[in-house]
C-alpha atoms as a PDB file:
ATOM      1  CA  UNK A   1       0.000   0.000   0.000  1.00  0.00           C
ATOM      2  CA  UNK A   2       3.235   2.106  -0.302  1.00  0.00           C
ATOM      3  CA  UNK A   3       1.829   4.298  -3.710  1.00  0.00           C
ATOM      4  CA  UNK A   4       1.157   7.531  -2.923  1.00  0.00           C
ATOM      5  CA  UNK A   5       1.046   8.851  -6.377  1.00  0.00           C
ATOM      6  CA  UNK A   6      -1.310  11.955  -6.529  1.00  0.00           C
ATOM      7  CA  UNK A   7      -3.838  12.085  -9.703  1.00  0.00           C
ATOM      8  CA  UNK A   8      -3.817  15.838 -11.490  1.00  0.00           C
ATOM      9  CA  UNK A   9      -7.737  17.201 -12.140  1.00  0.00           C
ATOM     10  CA  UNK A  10      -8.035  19.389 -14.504  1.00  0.00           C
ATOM     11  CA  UNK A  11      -9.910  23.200 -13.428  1.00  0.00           C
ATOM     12  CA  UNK A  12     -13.113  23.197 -15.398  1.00  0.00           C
ATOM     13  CA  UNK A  13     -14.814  26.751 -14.735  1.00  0.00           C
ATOM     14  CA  UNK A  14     -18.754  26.269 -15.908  1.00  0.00           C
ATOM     15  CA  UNK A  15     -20.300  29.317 -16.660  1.00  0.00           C
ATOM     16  CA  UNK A  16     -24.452  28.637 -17.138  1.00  0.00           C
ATOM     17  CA  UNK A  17     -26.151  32.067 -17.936  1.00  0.00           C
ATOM     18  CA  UNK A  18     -29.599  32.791 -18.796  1.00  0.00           C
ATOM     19  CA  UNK A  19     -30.780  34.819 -21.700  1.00  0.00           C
ATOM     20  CA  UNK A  20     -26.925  35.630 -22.947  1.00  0.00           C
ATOM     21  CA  UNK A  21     -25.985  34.875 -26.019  1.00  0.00           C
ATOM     22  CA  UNK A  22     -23.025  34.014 -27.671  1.00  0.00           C
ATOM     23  CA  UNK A  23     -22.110  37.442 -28.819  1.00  0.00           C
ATOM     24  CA  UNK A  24     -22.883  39.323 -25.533  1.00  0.00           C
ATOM     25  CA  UNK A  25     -19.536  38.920 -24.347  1.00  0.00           C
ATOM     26  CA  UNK A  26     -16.683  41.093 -25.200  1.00  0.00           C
ATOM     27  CA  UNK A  27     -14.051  38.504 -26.681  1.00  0.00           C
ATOM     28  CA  UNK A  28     -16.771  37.259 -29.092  1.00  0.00           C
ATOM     29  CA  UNK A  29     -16.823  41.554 -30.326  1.00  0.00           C
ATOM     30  CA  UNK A  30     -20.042  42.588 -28.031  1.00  0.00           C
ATOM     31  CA  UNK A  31     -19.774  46.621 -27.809  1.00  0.00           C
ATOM     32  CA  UNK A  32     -22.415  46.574 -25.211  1.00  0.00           C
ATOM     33  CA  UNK A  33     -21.633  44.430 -22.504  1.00  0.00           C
ATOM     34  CA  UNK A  34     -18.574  44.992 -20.228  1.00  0.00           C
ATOM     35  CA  UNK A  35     -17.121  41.298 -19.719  1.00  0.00           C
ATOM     36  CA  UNK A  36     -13.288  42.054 -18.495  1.00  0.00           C
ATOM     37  CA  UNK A  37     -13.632  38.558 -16.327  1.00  0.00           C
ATOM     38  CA  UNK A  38     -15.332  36.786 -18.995  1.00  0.00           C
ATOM     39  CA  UNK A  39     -12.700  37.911 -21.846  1.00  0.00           C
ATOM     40  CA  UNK A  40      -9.593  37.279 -19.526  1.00  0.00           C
ATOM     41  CA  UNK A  41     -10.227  33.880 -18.846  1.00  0.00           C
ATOM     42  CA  UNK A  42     -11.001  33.373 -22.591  1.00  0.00           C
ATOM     43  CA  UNK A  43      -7.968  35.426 -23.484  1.00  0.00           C
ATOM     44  CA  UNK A  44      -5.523  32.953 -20.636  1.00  0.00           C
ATOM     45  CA  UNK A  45      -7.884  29.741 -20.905  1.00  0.00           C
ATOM     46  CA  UNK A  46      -9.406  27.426 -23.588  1.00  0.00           C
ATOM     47  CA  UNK A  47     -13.022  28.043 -24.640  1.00  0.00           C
ATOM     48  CA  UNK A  48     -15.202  25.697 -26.911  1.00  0.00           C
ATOM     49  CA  UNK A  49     -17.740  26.762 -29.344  1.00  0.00           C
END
């Protein structure tokens, strides 16, 4: 029982939103929403589409 070895999870961040569509957020070109959290984690992270 000597293994110790330590499993790596990977951070998921799940954002569920009602009524916001793909092009309300800044880093998809929305002009009318202000999404600085939203567009740095798409800007540093991996986003699927």
């Amino acid at each position: 029982m000597g293994c110790t070895a330590k499993k790596n999870h990977p951070n998921i961040i799940f954002i569920l939103v009602d009524d916001l569509g793909w092009n309300d957020v800044g880093y998809m070109g929305s002009k009318f929403y202000d999404t600085p959290n939203i567009d740095r984690l798409a800007t540093e992270g991996m986003y699927f589409t």
